[in-house]
PDB file of N, CA and C in Angstrom:
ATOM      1  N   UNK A   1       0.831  -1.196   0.000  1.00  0.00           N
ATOM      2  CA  UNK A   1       0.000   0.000   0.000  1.00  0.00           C
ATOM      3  C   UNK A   1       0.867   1.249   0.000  1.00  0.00           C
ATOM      4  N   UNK A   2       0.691   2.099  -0.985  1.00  0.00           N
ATOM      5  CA  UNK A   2       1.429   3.574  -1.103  1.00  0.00           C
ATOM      6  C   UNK A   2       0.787   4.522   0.035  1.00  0.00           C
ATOM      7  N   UNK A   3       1.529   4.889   0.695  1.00  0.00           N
ATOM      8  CA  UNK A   3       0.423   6.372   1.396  1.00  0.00           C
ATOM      9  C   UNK A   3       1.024   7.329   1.110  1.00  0.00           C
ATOM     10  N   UNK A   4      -0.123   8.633   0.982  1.00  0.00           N
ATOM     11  CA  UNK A   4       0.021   9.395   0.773  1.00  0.00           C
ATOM     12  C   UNK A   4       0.823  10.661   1.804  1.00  0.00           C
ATOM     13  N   UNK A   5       2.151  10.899   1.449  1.00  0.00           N
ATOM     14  CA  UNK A   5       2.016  11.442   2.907  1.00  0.00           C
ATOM     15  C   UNK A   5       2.688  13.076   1.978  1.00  0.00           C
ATOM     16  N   UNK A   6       1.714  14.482   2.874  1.00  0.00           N
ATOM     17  CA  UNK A   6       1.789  15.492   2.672  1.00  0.00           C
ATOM     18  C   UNK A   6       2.914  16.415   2.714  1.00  0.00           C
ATOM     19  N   UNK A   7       3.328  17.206   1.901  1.00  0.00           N
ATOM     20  CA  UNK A   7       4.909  18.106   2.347  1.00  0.00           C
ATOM     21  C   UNK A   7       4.731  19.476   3.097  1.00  0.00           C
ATOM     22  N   UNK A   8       5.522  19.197   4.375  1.00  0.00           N
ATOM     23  CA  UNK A   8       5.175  20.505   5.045  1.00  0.00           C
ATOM     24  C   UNK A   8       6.321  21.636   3.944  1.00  0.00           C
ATOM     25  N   UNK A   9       5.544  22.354   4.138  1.00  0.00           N
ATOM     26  CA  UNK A   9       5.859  23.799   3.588  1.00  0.00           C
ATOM     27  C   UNK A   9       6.984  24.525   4.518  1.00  0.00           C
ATOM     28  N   UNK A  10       7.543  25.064   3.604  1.00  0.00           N
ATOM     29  CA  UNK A  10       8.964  25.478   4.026  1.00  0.00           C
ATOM     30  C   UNK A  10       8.687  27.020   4.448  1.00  0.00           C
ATOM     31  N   UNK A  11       8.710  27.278   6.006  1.00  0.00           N
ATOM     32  CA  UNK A  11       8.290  28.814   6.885  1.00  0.00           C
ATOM     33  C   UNK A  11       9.211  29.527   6.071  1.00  0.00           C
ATOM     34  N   UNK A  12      10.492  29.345   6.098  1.00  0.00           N
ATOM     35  CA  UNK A  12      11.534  30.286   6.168  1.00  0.00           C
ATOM     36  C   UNK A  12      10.846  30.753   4.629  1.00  0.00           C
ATOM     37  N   UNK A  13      10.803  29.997   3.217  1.00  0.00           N
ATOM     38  CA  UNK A  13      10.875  30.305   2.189  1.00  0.00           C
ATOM     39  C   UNK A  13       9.156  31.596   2.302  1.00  0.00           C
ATOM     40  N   UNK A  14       8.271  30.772   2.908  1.00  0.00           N
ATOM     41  CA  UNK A  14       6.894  31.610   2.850  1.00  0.00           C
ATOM     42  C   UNK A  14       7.124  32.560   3.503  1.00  0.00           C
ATOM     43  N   UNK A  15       7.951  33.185   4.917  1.00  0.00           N
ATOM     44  CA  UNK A  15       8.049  34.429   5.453  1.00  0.00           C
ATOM     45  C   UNK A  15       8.759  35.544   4.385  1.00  0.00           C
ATOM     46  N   UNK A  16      10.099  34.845   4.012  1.00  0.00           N
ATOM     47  CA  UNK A  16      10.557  35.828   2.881  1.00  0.00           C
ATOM     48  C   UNK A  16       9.623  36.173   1.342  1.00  0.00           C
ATOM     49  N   UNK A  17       9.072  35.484   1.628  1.00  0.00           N
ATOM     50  CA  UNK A  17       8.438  35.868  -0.133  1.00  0.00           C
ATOM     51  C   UNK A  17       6.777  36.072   0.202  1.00  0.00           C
ATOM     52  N   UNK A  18       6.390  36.452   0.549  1.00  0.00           N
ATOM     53  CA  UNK A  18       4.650  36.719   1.118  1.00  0.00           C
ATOM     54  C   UNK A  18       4.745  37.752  -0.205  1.00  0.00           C
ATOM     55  N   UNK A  19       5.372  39.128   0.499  1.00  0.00           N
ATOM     56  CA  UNK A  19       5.446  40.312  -0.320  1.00  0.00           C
ATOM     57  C   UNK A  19       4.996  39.938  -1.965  1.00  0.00           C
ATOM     58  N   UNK A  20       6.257  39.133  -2.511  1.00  0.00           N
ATOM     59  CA  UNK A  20       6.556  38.766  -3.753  1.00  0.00           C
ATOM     60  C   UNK A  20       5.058  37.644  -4.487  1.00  0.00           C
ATOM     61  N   UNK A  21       5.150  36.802  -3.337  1.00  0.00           N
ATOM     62  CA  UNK A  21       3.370  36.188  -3.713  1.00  0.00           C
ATOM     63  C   UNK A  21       2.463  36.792  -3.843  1.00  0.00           C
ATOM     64  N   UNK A  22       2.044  37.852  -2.679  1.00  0.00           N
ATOM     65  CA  UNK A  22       1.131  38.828  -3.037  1.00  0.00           C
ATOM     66  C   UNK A  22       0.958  39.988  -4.513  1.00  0.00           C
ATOM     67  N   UNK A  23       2.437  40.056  -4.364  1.00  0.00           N
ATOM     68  CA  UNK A  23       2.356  40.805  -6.009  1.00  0.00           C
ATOM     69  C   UNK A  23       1.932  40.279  -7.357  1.00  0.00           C
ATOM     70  N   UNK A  24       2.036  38.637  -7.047  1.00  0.00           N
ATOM     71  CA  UNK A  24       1.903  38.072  -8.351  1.00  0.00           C
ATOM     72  C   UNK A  24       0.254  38.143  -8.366  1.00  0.00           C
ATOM     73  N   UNK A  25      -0.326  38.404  -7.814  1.00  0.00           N
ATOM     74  CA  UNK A  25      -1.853  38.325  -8.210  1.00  0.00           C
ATOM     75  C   UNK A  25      -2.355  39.694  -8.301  1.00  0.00           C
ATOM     76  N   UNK A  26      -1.267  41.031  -9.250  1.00  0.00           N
ATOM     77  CA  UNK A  26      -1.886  41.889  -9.502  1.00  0.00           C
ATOM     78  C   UNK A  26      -1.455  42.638 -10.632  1.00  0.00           C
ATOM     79  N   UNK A  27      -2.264  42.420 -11.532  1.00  0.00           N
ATOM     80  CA  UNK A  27      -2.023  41.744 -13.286  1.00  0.00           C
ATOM     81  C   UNK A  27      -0.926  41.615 -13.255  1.00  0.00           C
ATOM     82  N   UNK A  28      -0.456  42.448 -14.220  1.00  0.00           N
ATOM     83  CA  UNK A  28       0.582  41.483 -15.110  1.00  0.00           C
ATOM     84  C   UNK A  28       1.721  42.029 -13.949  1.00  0.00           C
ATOM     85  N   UNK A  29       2.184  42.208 -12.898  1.00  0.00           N
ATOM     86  CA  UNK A  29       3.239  41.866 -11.767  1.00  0.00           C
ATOM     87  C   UNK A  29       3.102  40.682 -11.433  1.00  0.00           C
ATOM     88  N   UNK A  30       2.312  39.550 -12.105  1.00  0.00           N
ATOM     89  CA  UNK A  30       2.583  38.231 -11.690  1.00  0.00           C
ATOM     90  C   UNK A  30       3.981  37.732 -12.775  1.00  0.00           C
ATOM     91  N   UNK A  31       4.271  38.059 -13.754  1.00  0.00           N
ATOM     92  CA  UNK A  31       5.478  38.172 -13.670  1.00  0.00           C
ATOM     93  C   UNK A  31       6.612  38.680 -12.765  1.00  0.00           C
ATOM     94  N   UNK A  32       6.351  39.538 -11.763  1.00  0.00           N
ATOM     95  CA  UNK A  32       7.646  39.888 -10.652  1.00  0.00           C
ATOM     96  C   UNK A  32       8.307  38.471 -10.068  1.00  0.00           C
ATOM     97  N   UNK A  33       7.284  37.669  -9.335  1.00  0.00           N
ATOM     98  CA  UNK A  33       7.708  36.463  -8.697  1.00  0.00           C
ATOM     99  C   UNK A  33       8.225  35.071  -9.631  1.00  0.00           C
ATOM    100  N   UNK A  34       7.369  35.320 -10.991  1.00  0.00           N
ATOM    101  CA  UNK A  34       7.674  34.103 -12.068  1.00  0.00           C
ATOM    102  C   UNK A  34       9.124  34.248 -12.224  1.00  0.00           C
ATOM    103  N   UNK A  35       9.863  35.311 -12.448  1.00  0.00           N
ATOM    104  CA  UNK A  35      11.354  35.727 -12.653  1.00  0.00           C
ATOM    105  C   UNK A  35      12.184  35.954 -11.768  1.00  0.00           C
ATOM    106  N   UNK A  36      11.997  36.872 -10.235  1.00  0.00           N
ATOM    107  CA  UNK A  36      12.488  37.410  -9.486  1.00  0.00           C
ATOM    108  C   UNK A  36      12.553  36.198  -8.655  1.00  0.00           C
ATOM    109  N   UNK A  37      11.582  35.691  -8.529  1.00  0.00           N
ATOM    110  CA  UNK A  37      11.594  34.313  -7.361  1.00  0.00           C
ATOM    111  C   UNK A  37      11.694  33.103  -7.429  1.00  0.00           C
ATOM    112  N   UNK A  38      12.589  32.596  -8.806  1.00  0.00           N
ATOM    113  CA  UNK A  38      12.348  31.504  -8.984  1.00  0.00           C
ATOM    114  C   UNK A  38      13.215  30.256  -8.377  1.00  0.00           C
ATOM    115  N   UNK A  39      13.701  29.864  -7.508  1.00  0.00           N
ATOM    116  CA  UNK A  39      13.599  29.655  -6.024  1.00  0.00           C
ATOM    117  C   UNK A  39      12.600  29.271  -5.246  1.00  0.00           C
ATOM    118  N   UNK A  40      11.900  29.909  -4.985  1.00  0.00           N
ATOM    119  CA  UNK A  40      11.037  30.086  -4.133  1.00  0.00           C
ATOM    120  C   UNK A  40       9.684  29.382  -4.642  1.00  0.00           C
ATOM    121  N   UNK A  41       9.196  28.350  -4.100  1.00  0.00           N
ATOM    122  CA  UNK A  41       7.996  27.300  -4.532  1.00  0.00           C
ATOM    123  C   UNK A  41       7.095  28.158  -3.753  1.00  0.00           C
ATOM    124  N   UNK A  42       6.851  29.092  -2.965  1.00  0.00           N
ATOM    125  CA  UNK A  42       5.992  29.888  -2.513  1.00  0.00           C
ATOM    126  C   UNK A  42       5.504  30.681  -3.698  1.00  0.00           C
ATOM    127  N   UNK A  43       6.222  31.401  -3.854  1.00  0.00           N
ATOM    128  CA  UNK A  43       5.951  32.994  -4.543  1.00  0.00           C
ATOM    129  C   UNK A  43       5.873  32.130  -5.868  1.00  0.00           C
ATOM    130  N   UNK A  44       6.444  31.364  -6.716  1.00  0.00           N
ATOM    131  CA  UNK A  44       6.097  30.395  -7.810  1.00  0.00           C
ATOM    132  C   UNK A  44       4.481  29.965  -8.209  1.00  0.00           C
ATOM    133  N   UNK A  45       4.240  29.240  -7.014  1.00  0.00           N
ATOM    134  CA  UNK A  45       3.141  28.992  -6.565  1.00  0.00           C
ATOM    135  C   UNK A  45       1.930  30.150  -6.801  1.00  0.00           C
ATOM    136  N   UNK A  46       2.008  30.611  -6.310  1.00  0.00           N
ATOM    137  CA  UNK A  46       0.988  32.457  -6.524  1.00  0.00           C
ATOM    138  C   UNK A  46       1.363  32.891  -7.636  1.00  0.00           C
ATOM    139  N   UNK A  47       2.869  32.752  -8.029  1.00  0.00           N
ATOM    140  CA  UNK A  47       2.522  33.820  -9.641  1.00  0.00           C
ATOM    141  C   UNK A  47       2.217  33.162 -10.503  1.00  0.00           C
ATOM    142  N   UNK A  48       2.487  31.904 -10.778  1.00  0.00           N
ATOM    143  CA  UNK A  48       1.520  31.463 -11.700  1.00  0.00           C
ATOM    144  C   UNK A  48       0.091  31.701 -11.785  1.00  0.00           C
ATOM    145  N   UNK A  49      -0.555  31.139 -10.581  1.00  0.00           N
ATOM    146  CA  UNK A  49      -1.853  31.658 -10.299  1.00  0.00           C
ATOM    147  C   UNK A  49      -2.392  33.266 -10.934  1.00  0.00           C
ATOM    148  N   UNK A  50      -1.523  33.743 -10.201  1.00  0.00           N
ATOM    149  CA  UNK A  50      -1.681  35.215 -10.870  1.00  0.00           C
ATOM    150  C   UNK A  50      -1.411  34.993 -12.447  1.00  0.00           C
ATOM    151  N   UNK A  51      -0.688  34.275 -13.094  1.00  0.00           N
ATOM    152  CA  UNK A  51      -0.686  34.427 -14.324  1.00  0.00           C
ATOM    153  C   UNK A  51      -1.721  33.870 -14.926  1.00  0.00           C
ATOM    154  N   UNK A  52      -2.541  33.361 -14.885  1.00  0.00           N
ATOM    155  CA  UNK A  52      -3.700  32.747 -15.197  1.00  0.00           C
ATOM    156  C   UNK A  52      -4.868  33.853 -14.712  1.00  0.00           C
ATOM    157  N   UNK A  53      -4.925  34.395 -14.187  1.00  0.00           N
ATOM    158  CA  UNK A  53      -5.826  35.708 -13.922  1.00  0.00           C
ATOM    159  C   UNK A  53      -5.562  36.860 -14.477  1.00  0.00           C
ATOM    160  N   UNK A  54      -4.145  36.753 -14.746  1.00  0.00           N
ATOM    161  CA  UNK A  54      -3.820  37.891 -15.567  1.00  0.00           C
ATOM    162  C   UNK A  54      -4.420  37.671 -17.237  1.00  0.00           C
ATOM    163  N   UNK A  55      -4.027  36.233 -17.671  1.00  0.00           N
ATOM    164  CA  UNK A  55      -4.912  35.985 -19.102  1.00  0.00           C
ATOM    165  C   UNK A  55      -6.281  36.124 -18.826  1.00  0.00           C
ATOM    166  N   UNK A  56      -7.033  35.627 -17.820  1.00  0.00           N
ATOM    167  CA  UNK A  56      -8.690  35.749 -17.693  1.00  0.00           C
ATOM    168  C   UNK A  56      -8.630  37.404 -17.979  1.00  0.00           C
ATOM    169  N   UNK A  57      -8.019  38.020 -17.230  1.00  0.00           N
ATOM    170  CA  UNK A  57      -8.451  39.669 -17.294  1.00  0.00           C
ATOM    171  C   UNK A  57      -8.340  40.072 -18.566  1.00  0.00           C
ATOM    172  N   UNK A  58      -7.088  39.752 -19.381  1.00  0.00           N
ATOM    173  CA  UNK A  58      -7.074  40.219 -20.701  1.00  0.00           C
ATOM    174  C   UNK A  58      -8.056  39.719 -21.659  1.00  0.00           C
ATOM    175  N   UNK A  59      -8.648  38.491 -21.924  1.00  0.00           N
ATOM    176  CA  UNK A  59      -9.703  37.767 -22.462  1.00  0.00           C
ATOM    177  C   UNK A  59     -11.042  37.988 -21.959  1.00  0.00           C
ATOM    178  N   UNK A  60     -10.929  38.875 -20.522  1.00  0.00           N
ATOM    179  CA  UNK A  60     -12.284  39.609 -20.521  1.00  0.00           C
ATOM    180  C   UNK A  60     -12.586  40.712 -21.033  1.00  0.00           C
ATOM    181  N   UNK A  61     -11.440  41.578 -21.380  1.00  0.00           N
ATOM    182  CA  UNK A  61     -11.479  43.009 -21.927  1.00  0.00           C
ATOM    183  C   UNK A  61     -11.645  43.015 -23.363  1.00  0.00           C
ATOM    184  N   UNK A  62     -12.110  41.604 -23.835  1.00  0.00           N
ATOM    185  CA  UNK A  62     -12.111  41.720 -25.421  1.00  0.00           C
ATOM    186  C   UNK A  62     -13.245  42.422 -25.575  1.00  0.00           C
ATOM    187  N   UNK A  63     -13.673  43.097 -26.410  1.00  0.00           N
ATOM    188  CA  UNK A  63     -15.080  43.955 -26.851  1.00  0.00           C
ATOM    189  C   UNK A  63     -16.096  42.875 -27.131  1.00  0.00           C
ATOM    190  N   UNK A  64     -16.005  42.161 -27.993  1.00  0.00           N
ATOM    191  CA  UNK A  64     -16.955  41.151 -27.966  1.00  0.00           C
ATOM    192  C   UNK A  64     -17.537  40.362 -26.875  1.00  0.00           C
ATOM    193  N   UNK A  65     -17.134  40.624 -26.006  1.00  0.00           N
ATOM    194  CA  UNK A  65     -17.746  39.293 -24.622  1.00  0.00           C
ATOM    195  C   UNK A  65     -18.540  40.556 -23.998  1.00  0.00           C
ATOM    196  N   UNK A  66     -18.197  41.650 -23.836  1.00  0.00           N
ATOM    197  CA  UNK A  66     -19.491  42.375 -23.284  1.00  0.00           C
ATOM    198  C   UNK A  66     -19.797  41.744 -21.950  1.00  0.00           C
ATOM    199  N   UNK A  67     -21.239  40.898 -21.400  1.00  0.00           N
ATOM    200  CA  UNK A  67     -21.524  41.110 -20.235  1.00  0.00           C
ATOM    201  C   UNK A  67     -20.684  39.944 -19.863  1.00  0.00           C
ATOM    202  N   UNK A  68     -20.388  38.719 -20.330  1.00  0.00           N
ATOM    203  CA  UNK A  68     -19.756  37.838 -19.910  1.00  0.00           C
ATOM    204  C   UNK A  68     -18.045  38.316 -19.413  1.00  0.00           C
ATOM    205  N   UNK A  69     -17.381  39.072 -20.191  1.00  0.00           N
ATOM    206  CA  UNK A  69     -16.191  40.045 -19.694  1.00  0.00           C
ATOM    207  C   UNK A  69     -16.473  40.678 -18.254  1.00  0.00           C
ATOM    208  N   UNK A  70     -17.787  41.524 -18.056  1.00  0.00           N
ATOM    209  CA  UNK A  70     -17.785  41.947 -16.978  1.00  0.00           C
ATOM    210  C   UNK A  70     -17.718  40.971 -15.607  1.00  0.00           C
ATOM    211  N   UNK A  71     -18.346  39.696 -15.838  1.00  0.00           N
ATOM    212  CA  UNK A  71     -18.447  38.738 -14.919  1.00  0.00           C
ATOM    213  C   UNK A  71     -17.098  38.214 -14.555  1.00  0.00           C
ATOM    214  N   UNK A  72     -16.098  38.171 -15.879  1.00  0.00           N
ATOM    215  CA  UNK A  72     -14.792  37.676 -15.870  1.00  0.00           C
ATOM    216  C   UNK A  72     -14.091  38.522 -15.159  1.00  0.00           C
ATOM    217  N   UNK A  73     -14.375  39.822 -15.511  1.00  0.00           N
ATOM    218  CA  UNK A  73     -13.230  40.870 -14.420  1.00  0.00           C
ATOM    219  C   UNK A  73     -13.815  40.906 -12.841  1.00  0.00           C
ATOM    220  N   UNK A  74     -14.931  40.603 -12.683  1.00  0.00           N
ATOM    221  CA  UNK A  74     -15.365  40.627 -11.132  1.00  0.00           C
ATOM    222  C   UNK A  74     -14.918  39.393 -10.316  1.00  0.00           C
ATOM    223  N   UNK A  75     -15.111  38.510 -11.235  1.00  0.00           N
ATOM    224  CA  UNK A  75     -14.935  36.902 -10.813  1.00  0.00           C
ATOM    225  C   UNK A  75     -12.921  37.000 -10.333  1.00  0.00           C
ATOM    226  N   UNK A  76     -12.554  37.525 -10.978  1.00  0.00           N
ATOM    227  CA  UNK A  76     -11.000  37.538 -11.441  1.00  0.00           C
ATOM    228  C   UNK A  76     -10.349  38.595 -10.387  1.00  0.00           C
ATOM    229  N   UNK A  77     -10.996  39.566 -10.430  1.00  0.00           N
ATOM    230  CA  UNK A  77     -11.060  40.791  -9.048  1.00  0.00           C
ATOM    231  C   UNK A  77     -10.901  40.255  -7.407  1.00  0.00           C
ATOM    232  N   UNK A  78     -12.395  39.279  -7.365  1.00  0.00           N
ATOM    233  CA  UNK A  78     -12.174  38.659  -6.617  1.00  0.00           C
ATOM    234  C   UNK A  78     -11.033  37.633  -6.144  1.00  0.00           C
ATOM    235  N   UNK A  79     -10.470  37.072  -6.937  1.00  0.00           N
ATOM    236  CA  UNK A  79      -9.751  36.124  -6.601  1.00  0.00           C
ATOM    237  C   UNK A  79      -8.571  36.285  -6.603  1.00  0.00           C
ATOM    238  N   UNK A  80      -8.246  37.790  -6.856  1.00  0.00           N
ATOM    239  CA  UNK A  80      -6.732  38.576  -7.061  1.00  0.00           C
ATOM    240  C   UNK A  80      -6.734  39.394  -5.071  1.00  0.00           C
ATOM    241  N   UNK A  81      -8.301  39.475  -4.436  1.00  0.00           N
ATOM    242  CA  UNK A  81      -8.016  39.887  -3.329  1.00  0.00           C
ATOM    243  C   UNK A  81      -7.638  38.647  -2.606  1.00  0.00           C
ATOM    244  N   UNK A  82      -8.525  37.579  -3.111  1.00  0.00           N
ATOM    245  CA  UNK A  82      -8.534  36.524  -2.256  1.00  0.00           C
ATOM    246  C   UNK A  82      -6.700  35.957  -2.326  1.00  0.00           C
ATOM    247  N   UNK A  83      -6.570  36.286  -3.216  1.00  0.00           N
ATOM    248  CA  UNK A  83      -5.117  35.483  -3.316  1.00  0.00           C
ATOM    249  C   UNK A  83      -4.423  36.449  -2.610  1.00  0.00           C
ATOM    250  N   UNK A  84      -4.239  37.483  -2.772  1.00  0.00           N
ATOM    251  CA  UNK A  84      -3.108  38.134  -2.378  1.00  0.00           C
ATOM    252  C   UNK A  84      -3.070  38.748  -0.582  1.00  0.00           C
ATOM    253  N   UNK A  85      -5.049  38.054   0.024  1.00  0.00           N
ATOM    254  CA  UNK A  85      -5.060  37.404   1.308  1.00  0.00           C
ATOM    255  C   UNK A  85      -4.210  36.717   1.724  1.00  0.00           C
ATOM    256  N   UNK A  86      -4.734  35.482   0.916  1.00  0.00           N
ATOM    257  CA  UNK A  86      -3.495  34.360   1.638  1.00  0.00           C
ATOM    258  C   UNK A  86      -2.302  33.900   1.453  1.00  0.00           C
ATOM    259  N   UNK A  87      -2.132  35.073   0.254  1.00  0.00           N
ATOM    260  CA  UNK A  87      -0.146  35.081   0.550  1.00  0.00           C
ATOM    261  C   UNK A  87       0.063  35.672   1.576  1.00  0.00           C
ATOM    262  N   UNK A  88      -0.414  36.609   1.845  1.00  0.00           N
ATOM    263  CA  UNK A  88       0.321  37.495   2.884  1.00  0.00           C
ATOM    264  C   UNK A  88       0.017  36.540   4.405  1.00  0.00           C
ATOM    265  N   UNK A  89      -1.001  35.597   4.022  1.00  0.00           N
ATOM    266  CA  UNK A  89      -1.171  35.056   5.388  1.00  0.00           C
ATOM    267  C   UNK A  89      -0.238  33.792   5.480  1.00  0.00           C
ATOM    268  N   UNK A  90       0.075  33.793   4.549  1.00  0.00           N
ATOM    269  CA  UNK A  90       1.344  32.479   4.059  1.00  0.00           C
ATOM    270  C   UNK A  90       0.562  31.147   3.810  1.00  0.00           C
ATOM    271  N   UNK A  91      -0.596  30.891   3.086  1.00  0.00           N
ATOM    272  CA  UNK A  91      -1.223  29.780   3.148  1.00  0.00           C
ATOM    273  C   UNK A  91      -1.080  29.856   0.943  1.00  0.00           C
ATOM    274  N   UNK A  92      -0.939  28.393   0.967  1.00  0.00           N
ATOM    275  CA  UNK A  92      -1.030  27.965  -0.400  1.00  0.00           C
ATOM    276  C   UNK A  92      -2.311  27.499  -0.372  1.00  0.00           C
ATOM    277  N   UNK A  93      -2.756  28.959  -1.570  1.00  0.00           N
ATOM    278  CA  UNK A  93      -4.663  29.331  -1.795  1.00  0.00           C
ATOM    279  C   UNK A  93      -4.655  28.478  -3.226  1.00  0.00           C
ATOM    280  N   UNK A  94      -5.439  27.567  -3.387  1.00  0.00           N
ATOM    281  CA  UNK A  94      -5.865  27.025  -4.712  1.00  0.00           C
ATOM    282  C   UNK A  94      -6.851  27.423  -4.981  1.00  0.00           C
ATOM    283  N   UNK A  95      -6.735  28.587  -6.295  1.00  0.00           N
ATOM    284  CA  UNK A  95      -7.862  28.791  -6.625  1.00  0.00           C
ATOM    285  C   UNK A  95      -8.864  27.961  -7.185  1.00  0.00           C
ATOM    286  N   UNK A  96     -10.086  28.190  -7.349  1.00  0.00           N
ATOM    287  CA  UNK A  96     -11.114  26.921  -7.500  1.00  0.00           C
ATOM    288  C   UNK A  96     -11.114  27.376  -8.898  1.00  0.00           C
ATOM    289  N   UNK A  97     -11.342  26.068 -10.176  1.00  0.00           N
ATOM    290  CA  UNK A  97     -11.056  26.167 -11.809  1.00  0.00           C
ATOM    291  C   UNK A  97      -9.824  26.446 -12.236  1.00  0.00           C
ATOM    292  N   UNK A  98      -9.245  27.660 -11.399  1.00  0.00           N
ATOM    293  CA  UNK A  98      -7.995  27.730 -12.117  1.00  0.00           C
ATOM    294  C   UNK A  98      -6.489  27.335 -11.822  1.00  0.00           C
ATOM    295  N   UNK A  99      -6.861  26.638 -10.987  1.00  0.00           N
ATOM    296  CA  UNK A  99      -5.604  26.263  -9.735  1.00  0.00           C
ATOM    297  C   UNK A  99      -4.995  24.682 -10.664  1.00  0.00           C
ATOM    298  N   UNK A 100      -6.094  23.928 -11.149  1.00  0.00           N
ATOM    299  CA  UNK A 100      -5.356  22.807 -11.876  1.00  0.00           C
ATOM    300  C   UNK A 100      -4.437  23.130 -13.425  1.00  0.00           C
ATOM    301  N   UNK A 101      -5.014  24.054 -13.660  1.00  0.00           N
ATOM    302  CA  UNK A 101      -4.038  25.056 -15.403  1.00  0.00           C
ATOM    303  C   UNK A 101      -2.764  25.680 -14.921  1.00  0.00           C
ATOM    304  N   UNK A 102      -2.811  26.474 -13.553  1.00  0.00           N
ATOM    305  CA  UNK A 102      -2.029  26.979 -12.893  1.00  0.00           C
ATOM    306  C   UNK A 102      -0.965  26.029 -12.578  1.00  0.00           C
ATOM    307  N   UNK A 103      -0.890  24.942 -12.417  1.00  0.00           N
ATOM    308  CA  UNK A 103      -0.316  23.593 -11.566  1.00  0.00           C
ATOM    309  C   UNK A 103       0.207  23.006 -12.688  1.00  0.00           C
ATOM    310  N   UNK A 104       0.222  23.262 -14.002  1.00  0.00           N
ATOM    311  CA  UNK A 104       0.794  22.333 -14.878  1.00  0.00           C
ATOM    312  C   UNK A 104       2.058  23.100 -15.563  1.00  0.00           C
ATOM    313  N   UNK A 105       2.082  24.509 -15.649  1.00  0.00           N
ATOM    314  CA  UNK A 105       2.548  25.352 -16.126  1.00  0.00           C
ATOM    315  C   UNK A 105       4.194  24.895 -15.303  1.00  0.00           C
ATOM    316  N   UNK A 106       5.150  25.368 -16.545  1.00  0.00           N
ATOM    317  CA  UNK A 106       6.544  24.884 -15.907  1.00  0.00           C
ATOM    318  C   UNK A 106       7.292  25.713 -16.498  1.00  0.00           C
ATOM    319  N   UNK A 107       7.647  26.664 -15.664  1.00  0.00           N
ATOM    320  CA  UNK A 107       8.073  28.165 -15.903  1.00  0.00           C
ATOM    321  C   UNK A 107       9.694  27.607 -15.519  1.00  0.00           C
TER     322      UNK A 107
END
């Protein structure tokens, strides 16, 4: 039988890089941590995320999507506070839909 056993998260790396996580979920500064932090499976972690919100935001601002865009930038709004909550609180936030696209990406 395999078990599953969980990886504690590294304090030292999440105290230094909160800042840098939090930035990645505010547009396109989710590049700061994709480059600046790459090292760091924290701030990695969040800017991808953020980079995937950063494409939702741009693919909502197309003219053609109209009310569905507006839903995309609120939906996306939201989840740029929510994220850049729980960096600063040092918790690895999976966003819900976009957290498995986020997770494959290999920057």
């Amino acid at each position: 039988m395999s078990e599953h056993k969980e990886v504690k998260p590294d304090t030292k790396d999440i105290e230094h890089n909160k800042v840098f996580a939090a930035i990645g979920y505010v547009g396109i500064l989710c590049f700061v941590p994709l480059f600046l932090k790459r090292r760091s499976k924290f701030a990695q972690f969040h800017g991808k995320q953020g980079l995937f919100l950063f494409i939702v935001e741009v693919i909502a601002m197309l003219p053609f999507l109209i009310w569905i865009g507006w839903i995309a930038m609120i939906v996306a709004v939201l989840y740029s506070i929510l994220g850049v909550l729980n960096a600063m609180d040092g918790k690895y936030w999976k966003m819900p839909y976009l957290y498995k696209y986020a997770a494959k990406l290999n920057l």
